[in-house]
C-alpha atoms as a PDB file:
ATOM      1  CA  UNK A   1       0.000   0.000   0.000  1.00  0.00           C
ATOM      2  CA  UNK A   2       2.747   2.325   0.429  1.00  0.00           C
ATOM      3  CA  UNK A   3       4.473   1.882  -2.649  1.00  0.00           C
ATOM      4  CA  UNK A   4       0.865   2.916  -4.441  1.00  0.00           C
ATOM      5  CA  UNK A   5      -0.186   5.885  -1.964  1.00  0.00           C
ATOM      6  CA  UNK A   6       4.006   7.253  -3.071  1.00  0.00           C
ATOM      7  CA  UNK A   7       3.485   6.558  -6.734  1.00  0.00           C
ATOM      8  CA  UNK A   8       0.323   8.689  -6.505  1.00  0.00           C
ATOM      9  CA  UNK A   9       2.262  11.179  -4.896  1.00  0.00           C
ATOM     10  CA  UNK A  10       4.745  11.097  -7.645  1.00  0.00           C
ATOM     11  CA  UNK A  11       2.823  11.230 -10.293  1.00  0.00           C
ATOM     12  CA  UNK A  12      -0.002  13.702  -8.631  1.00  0.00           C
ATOM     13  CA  UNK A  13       2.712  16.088  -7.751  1.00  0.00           C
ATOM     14  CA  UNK A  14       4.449  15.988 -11.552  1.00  0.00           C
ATOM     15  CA  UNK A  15       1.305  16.554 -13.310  1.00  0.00           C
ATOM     16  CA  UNK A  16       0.195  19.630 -10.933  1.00  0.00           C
ATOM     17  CA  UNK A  17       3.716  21.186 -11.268  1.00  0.00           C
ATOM     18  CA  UNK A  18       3.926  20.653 -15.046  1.00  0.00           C
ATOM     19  CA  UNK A  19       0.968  22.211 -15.730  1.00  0.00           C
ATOM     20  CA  UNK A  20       2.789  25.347 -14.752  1.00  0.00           C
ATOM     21  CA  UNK A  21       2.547  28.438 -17.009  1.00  0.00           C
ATOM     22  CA  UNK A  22       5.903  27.435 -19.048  1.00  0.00           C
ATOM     23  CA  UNK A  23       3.396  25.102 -20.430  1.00  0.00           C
ATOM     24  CA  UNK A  24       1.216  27.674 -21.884  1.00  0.00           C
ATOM     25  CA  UNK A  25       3.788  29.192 -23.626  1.00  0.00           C
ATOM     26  CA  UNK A  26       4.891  26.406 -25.131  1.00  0.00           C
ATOM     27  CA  UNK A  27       8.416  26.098 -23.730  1.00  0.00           C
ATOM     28  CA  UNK A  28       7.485  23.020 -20.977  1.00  0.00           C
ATOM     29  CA  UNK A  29       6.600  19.784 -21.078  1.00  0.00           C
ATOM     30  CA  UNK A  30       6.028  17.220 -18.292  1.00  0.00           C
ATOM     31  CA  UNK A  31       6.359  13.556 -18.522  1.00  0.00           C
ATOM     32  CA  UNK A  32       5.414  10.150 -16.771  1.00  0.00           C
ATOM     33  CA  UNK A  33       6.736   6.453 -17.214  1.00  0.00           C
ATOM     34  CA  UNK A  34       7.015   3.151 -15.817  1.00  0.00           C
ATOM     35  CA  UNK A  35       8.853   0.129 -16.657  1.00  0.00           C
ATOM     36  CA  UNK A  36      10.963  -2.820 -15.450  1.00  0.00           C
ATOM     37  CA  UNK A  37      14.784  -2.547 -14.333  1.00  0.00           C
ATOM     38  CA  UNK A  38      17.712  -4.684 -14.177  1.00  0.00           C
ATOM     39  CA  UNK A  39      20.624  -4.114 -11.948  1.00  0.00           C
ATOM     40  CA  UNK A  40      24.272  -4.426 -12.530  1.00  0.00           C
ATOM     41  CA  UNK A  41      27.925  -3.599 -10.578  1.00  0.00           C
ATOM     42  CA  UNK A  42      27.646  -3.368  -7.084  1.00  0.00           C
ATOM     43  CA  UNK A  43      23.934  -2.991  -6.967  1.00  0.00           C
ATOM     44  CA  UNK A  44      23.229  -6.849  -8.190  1.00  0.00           C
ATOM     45  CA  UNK A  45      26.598  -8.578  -6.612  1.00  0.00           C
ATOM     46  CA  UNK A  46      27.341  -6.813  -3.106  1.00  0.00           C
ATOM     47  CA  UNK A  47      23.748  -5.698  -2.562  1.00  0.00           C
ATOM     48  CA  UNK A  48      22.256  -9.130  -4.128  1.00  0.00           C
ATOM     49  CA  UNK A  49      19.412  -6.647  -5.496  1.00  0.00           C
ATOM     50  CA  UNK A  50      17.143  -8.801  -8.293  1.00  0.00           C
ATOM     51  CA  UNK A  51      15.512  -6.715 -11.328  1.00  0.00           C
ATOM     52  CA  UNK A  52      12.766  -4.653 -10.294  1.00  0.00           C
ATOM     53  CA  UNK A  53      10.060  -1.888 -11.334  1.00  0.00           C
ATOM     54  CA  UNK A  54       9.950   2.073 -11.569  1.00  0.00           C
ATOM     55  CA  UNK A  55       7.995   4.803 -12.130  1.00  0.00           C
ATOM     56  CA  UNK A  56       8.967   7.919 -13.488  1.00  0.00           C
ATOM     57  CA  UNK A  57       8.319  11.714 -13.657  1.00  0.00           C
ATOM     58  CA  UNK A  58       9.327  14.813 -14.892  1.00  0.00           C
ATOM     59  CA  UNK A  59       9.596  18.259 -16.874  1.00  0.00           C
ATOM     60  CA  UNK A  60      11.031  19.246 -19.545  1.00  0.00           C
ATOM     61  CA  UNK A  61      12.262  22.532 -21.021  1.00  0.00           C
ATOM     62  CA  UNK A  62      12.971  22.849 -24.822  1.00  0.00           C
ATOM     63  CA  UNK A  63      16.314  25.183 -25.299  1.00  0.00           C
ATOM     64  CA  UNK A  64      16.421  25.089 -29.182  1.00  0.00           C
ATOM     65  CA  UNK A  65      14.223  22.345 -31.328  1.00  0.00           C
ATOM     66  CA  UNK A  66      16.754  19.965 -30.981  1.00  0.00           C
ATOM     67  CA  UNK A  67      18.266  20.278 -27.392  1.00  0.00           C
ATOM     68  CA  UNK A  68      16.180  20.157 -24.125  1.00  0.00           C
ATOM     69  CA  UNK A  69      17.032  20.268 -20.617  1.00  0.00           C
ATOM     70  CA  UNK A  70      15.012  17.646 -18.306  1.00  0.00           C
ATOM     71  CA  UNK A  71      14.611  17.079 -14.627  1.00  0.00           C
ATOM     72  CA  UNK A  72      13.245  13.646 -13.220  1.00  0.00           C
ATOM     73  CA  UNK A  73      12.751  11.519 -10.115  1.00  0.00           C
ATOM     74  CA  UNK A  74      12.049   7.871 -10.268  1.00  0.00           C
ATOM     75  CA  UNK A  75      11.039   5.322  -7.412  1.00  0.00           C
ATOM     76  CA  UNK A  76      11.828   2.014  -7.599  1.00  0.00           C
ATOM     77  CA  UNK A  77      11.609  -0.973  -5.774  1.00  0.00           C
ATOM     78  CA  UNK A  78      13.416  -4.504  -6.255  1.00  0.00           C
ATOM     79  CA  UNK A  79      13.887  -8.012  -4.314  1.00  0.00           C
ATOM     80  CA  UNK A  80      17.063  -9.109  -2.620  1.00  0.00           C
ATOM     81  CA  UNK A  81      17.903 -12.190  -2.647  1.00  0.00           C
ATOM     82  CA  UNK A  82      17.963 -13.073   1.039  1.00  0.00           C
ATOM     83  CA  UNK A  83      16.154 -15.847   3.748  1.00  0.00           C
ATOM     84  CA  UNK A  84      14.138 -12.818   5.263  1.00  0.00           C
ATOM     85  CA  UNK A  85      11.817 -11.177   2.419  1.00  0.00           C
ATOM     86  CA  UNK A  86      13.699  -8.175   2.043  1.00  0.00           C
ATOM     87  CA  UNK A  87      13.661  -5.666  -0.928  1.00  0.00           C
ATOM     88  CA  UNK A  88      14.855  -2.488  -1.523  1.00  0.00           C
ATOM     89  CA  UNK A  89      13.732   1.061  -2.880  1.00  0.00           C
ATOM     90  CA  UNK A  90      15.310   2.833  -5.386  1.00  0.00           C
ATOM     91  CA  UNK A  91      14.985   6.813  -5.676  1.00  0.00           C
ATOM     92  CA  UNK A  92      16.878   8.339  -8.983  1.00  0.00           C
ATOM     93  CA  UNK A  93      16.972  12.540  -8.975  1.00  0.00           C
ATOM     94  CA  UNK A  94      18.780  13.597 -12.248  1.00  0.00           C
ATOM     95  CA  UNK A  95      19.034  16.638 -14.567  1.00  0.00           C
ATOM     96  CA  UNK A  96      19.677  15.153 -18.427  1.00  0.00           C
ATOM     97  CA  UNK A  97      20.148  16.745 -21.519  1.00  0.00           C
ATOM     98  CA  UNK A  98      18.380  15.662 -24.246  1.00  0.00           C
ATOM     99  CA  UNK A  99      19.982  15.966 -27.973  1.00  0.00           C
ATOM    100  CA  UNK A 100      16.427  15.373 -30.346  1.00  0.00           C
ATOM    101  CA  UNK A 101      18.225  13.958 -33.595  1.00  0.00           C
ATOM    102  CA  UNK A 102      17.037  16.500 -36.840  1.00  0.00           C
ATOM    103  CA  UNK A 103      18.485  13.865 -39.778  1.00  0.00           C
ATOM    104  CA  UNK A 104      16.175  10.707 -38.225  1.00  0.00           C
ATOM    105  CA  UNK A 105      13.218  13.018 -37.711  1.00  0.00           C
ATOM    106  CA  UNK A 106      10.055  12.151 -39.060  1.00  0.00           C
ATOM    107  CA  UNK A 107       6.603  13.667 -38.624  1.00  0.00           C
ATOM    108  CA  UNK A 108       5.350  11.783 -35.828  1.00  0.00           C
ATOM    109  CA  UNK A 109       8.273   9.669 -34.941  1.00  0.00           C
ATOM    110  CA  UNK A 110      11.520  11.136 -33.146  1.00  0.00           C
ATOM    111  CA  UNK A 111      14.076   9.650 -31.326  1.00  0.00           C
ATOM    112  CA  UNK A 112      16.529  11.099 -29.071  1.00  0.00           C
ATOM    113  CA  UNK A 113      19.386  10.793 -26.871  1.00  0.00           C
ATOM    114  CA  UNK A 114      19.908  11.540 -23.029  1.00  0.00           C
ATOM    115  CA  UNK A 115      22.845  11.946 -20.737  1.00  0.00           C
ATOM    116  CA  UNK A 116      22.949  13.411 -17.564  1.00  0.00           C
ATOM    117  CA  UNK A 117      23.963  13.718 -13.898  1.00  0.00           C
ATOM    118  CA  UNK A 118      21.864  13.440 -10.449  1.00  0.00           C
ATOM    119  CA  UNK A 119      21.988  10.987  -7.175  1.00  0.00           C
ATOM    120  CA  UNK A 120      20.767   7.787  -6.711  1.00  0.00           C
ATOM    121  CA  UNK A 121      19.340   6.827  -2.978  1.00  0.00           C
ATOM    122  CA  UNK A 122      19.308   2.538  -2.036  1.00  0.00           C
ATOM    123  CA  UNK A 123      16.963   1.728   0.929  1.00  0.00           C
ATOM    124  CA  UNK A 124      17.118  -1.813   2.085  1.00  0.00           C
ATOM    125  CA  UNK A 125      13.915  -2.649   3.974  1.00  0.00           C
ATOM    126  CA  UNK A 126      14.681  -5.475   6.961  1.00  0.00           C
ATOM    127  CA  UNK A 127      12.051  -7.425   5.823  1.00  0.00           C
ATOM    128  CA  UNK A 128      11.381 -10.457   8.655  1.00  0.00           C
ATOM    129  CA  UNK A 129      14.844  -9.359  10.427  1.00  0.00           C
ATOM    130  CA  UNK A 130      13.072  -6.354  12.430  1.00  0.00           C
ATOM    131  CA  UNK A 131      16.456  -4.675  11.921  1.00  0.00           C
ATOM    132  CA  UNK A 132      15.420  -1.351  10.476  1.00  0.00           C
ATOM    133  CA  UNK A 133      17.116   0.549  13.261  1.00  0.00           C
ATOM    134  CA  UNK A 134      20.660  -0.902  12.431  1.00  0.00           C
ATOM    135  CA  UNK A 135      23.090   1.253  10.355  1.00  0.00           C
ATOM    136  CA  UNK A 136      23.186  -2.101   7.579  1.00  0.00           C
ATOM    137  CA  UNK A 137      19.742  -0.812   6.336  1.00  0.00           C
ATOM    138  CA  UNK A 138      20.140   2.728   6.322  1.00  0.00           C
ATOM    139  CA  UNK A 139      19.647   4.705   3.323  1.00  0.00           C
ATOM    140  CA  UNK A 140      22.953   5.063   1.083  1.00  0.00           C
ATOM    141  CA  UNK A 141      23.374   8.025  -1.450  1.00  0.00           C
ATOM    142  CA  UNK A 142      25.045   7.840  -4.143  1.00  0.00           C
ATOM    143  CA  UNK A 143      26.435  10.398  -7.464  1.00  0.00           C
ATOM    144  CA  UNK A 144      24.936   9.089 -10.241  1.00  0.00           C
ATOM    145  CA  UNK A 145      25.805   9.159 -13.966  1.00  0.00           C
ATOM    146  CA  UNK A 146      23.708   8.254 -16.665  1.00  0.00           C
ATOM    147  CA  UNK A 147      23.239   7.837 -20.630  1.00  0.00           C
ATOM    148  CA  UNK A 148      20.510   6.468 -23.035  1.00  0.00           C
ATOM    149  CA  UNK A 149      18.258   6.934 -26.252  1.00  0.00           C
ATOM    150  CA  UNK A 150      14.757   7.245 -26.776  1.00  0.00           C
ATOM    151  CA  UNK A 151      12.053   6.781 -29.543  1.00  0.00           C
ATOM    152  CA  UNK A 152       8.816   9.477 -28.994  1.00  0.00           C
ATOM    153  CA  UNK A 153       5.682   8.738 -31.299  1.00  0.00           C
ATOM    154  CA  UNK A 154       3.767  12.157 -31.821  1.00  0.00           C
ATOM    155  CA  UNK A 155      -0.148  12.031 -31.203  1.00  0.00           C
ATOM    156  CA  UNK A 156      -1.833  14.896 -31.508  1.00  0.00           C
ATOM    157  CA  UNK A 157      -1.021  16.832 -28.488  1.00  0.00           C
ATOM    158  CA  UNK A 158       0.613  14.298 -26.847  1.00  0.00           C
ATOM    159  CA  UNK A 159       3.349  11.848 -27.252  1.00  0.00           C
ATOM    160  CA  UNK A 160       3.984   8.341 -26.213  1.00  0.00           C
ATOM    161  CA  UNK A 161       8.001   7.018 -25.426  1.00  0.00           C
ATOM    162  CA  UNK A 162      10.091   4.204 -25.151  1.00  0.00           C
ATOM    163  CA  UNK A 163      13.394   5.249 -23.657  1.00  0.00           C
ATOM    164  CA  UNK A 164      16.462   2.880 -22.401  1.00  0.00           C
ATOM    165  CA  UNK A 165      18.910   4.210 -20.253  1.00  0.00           C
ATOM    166  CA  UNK A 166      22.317   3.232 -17.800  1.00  0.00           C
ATOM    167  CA  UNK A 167      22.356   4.860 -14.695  1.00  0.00           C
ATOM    168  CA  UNK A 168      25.631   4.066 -13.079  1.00  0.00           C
ATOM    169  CA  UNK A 169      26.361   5.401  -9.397  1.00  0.00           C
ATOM    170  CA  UNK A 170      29.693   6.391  -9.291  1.00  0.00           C
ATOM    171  CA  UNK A 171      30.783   3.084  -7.071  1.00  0.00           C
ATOM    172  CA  UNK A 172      30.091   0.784  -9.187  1.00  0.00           C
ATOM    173  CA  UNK A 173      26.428   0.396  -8.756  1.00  0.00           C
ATOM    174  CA  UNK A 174      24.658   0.382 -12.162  1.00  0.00           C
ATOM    175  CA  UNK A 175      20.700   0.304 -13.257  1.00  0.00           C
ATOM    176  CA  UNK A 176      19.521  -0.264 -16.747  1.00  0.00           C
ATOM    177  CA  UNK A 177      15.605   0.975 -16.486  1.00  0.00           C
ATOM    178  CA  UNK A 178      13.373   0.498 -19.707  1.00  0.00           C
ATOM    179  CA  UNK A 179      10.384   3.017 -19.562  1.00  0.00           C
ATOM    180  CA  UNK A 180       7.391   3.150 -21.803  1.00  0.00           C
ATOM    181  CA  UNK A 181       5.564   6.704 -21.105  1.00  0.00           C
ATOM    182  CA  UNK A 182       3.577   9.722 -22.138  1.00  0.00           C
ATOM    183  CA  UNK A 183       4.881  13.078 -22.562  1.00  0.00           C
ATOM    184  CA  UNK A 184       2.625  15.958 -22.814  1.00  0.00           C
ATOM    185  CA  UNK A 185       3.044  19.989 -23.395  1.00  0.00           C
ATOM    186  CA  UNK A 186       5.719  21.570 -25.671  1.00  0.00           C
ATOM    187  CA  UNK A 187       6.463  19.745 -29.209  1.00  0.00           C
END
């Protein structure tokens, strides 16, 4: 129940703020996604986190036709593989440029390529242990860098994406998420 009352939050708190007035003038978009992730580095093999889920949101602000500047949070949570049905959240804040490429432009379809910069948060949840209170399942912060590539299908006013990306913290501990979403506002 908590992971649905927070991705309500999320995604209640992206749409309100995206509706902003940048929006009106055409400048802002907002976006929201969801898909499944699979871990890598560090995160699978010394945190023995499985493959998981994530949501997504965010805004968007379109510098030239062909270059935007994006900030998004995600929330994730996975399994560990452990005797005490534990899992683990997974919070991503980033800001990414996106590079929208002109020569593979068509009139509804567009892909794209991201990279940015941002911090990635691992909770570990105790599970059966009762050990919450123990500094083992504290929350750990990480820098996080990240690239990817994106394909947005235009319709009408909005637009619906499939975007792949690697989001690496900088020890080692690496997420590949795979988003399908809907991005609404500027074009």
């Amino acid at each position: 129940m908590k992971r649905v009352l927070s991705c309500g939050a999320v995604a209640l708190m992206i749409s309100l703020v995206s509706s902003a007035d940048a929006a009106a003038q055409g400048k802002m978009s907002g976006f929201l996604a969801a898909g499944p992730t699979q871990t890598s580095g560090d995160l699978k093999d010394a945190d023995s986190t499985k493959s998981g889920f994530m949501v997504q949101g965010g805004m968007e602000y379109k510098l030239t036709p062909s270059i935007w500047l994006r900030g998004d949070a995600s929330m994730g949570w996975n399994d560990r593989i452990t005797n005490f049905g534990e899992d683990a959240y997974i919070w991503t804040f980033a800001v990414r440029g996106e590079y929208w490429l002109p020569f593979l432009n068509t009139d509804k379809l567009r892909p794209y390529v991201l990279a940015g910069i941002g911090t990635m948060l691992y909770k570990r949840n105790p599970g059966e242990t009762g050990l919450e209170d123990t500094e083992a399942f504290m929350t750990k912060n990480y820098l996080m860098y990240s690239a990817g590539a994106g394909l947005d299908y235009q319709l009408g006013g909005t637009s619906l994406f499939l975007e792949g990306r690697y989001d690496m913290g900088a020890d080692n501990r690496g997420m590949i998420p795979l988003v399908l979403g809907a991005r609404w506002g500027a074009r």
